[in-house]
Protein backbone atom coordinates (compact mmCIF):
# COMPACT_ATOMS: atom_id res chain seq x y z
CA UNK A 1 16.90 -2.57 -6.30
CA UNK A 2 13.15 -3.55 -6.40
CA UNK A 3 10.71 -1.40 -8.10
CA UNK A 4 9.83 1.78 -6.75
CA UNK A 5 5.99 2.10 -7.45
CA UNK A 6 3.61 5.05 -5.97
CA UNK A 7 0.27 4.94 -5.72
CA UNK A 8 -1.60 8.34 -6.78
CA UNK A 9 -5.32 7.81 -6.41
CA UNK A 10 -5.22 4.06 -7.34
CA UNK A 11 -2.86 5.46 -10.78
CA UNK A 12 0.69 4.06 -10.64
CA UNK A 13 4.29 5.84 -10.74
CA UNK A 14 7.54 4.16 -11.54
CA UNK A 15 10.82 5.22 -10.93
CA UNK A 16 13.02 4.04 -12.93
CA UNK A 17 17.15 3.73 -14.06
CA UNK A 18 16.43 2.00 -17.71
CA UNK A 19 15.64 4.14 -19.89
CA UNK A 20 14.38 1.00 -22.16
CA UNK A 21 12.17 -0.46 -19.02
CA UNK A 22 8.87 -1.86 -20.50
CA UNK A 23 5.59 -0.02 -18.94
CA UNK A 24 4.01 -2.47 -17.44
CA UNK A 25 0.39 -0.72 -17.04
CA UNK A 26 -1.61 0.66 -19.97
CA UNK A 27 -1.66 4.55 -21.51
CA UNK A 28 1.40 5.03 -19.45
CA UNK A 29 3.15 8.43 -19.87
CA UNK A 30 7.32 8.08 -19.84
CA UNK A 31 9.24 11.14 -18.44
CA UNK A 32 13.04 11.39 -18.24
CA UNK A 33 14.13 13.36 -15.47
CA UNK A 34 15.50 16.69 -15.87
CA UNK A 35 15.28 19.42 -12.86
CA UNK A 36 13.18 18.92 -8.90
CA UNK A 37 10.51 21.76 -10.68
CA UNK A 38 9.79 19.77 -13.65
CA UNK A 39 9.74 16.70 -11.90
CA UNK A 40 7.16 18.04 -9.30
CA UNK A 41 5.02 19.61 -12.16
CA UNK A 42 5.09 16.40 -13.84
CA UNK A 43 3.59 14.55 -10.56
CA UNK A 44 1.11 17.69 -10.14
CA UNK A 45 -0.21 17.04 -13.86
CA UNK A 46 -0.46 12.94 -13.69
CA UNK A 47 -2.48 13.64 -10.10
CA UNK A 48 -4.80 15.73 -11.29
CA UNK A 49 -5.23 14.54 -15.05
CA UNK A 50 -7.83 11.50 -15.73
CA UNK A 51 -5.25 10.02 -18.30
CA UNK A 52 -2.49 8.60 -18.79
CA UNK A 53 -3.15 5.92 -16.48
CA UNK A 54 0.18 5.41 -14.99
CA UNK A 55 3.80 7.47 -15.26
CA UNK A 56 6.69 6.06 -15.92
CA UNK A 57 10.32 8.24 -14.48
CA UNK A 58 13.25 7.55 -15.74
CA UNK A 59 16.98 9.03 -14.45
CA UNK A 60 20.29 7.10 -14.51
CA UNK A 61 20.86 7.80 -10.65
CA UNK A 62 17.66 5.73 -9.41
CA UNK A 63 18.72 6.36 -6.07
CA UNK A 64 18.70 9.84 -6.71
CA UNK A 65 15.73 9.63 -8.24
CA UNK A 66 13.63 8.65 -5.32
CA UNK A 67 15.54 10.73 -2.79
CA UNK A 68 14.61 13.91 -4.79
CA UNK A 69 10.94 12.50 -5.21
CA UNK A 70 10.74 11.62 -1.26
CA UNK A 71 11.93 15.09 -0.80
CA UNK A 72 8.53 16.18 -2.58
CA UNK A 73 6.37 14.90 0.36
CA UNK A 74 6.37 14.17 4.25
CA UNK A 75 7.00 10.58 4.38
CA UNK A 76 5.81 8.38 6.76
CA UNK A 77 5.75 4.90 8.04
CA UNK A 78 2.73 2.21 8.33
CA UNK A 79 2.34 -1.42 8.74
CA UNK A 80 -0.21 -4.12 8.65
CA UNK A 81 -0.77 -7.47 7.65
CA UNK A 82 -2.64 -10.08 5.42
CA UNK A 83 -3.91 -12.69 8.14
CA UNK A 84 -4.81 -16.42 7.52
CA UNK A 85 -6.79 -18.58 10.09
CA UNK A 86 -7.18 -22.04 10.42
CA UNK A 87 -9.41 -22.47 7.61
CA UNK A 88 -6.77 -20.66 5.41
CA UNK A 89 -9.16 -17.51 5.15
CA UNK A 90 -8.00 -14.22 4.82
CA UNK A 91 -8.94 -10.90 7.73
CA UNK A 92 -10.44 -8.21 5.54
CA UNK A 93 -11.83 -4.92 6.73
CA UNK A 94 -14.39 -2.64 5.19
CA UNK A 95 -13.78 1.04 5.21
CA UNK A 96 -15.27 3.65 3.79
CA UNK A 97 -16.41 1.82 0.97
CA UNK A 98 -13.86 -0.07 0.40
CA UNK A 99 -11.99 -3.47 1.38
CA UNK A 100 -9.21 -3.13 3.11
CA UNK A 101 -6.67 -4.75 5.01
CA UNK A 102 -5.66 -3.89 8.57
CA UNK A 103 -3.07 -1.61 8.74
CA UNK A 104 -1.98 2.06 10.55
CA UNK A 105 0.58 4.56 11.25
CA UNK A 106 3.99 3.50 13.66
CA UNK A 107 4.42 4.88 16.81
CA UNK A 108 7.29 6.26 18.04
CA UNK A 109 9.84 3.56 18.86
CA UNK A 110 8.25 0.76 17.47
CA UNK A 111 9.33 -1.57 14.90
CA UNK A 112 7.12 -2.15 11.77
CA UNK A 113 6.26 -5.82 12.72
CA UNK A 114 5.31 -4.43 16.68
CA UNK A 115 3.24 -1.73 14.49
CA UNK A 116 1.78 -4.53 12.00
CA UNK A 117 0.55 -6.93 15.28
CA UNK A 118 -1.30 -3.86 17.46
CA UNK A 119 -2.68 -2.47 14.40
CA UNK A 120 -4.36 -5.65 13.52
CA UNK A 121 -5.58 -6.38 17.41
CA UNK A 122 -6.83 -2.89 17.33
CA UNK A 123 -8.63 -2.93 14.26
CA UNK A 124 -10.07 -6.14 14.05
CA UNK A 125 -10.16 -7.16 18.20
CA UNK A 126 -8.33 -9.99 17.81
CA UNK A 127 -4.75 -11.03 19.64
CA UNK A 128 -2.61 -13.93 19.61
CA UNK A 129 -0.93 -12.81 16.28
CA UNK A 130 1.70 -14.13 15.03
CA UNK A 131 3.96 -13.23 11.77
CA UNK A 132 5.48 -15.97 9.27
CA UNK A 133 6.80 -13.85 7.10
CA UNK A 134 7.32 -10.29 5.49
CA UNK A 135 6.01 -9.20 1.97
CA UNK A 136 5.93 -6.54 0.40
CA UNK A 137 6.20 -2.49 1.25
CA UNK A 138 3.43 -0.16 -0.40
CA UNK A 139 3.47 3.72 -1.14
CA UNK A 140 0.48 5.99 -1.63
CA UNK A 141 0.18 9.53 -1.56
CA UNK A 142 -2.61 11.76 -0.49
CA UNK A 143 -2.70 15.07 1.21
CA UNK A 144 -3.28 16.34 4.99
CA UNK A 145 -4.07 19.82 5.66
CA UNK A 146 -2.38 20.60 2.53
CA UNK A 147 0.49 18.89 2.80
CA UNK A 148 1.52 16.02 0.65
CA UNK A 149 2.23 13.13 2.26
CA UNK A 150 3.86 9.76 0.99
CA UNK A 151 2.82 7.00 3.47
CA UNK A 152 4.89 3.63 3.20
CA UNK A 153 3.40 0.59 4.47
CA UNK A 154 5.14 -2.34 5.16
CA UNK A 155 3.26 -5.68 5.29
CA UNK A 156 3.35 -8.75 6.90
CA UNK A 157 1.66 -12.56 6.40
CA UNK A 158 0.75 -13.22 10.13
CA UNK A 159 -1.28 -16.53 11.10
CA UNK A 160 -4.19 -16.66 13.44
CA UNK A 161 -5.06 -19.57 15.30
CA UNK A 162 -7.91 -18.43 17.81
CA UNK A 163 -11.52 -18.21 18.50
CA UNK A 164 -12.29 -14.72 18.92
CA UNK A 165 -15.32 -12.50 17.70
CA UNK A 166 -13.96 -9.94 15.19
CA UNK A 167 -14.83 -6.44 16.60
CA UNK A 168 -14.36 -3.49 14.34
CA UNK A 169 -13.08 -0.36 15.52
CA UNK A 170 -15.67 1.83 13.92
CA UNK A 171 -13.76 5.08 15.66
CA UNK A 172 -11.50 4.35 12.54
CA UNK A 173 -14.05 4.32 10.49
CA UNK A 174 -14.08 0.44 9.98
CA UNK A 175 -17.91 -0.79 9.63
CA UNK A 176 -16.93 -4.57 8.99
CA UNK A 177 -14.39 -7.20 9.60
CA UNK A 178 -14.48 -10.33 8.06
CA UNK A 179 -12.89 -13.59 7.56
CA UNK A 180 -12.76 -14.25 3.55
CA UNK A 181 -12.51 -17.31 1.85
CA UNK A 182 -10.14 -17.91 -1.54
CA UNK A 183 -13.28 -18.26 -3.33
CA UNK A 184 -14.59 -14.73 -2.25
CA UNK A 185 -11.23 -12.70 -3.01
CA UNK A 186 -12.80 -12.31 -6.53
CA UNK A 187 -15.29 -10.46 -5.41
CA UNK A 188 -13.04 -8.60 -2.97
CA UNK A 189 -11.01 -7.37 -5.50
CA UNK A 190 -13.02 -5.48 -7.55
CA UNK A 191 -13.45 -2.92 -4.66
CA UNK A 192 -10.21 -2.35 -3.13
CA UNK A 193 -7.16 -0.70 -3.58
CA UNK A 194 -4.66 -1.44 -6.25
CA UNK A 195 -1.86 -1.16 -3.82
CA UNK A 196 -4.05 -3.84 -2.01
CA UNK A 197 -4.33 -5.87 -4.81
CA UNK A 198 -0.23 -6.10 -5.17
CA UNK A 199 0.13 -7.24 -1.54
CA UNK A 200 -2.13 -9.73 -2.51
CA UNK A 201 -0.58 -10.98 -5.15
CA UNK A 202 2.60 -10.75 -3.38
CA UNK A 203 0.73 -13.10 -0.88
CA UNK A 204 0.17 -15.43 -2.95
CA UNK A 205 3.18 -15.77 -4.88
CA UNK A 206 2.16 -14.65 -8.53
């Protein structure tokens, strides 16, 4: 089973089945699971506290594990996609401050990759899309009208081979879209998401 991470704010939880798993993140804060309550008061501390940095679970049902943790939130499903044109650059968005990459909630009936390919059109105005492969799925959590929600999004690599003018859809917020070279991801990285940063590196095969 591959690792079960959750993003909290940008801070990292791991569910785990070994109870000798080595943290990979710094000032992370190891919990063995004993009861739903504690395990939701544990969550409610590490969101709200400014360290540790990342929380490590621990049971020896895994898959228990995360069914009781899913059971914490309303989970639902996203998609979206790192795209590469011709010239091997990479379709970023900006969004509220931050660089993103194109992505949204399913619709009913559709299948992630049908989600990943009309997200991207939407967002960025571009069509022709085509996926080579899938990635990686990413969870973060974050709350709507009160309600905690755990939002998984599965991505895609998709390839772009057109001419068209990116057009962002600023009724999602989205103020740029932008082609990125491999020299600028640098500077791309140190204002995204960390979640982002995984697919990335999922991208690119480190």
């Amino acid at each position: 089973m591959q690792m079960y991470k959750v993003f909290f704010n940008n801070k990292p939880i791991v569910l785990e089945q070994d109870h000798n798993f080595a943290p990979t993140e710094p000032d992370t804060l190891c919990y063995m699971f004993g009861s739903k309550k504690g395990l939701a008061e544990t969550i409610n501390f590490f969101s709200k506290a400014t360290y540790p940095g990342s929380l490590l679970i621990f049971d020896k049902d895994k898959t228990r594990l995360i069914e009781i943790f899913e059971s914490l939130f309303r989970v639902i499903h996203a998609a979206g996609g790192v795209v590469i044109n011709n010239n091997e650059e990479i379709l970023f968005i900006y969004r509220l401050d931050k660089w993103d990459l194109p992505k949204g909630k399913c619709e009913h009936g559709e299948s992630y990759e049908e989600t990943a390919l009309r997200e991207v059109s939407e967002e960025c105005g571009i069509n022709d899309l085509r996926i080579e492969r899938t990635l990686t799925t990413t969870m973060h959590t974050y709350e709507l009208n009160g309600i905690p929600v755990l939002k998984k999004t599965h991505w895609f690599q998709m390839r772009y081979e057109g001419d068209e003018s990116l057009v962002p859809q600023t009724i999602e917020n989205i103020t740029k879209a932008d082609w990125v070279p491999i020299g600028r991801l640098a500077e791309i990285k140190t204002n995204t998401y960390s979640s982002i940063l995984d697919v990335l590196r999922i991208q690119a095969g480190e």
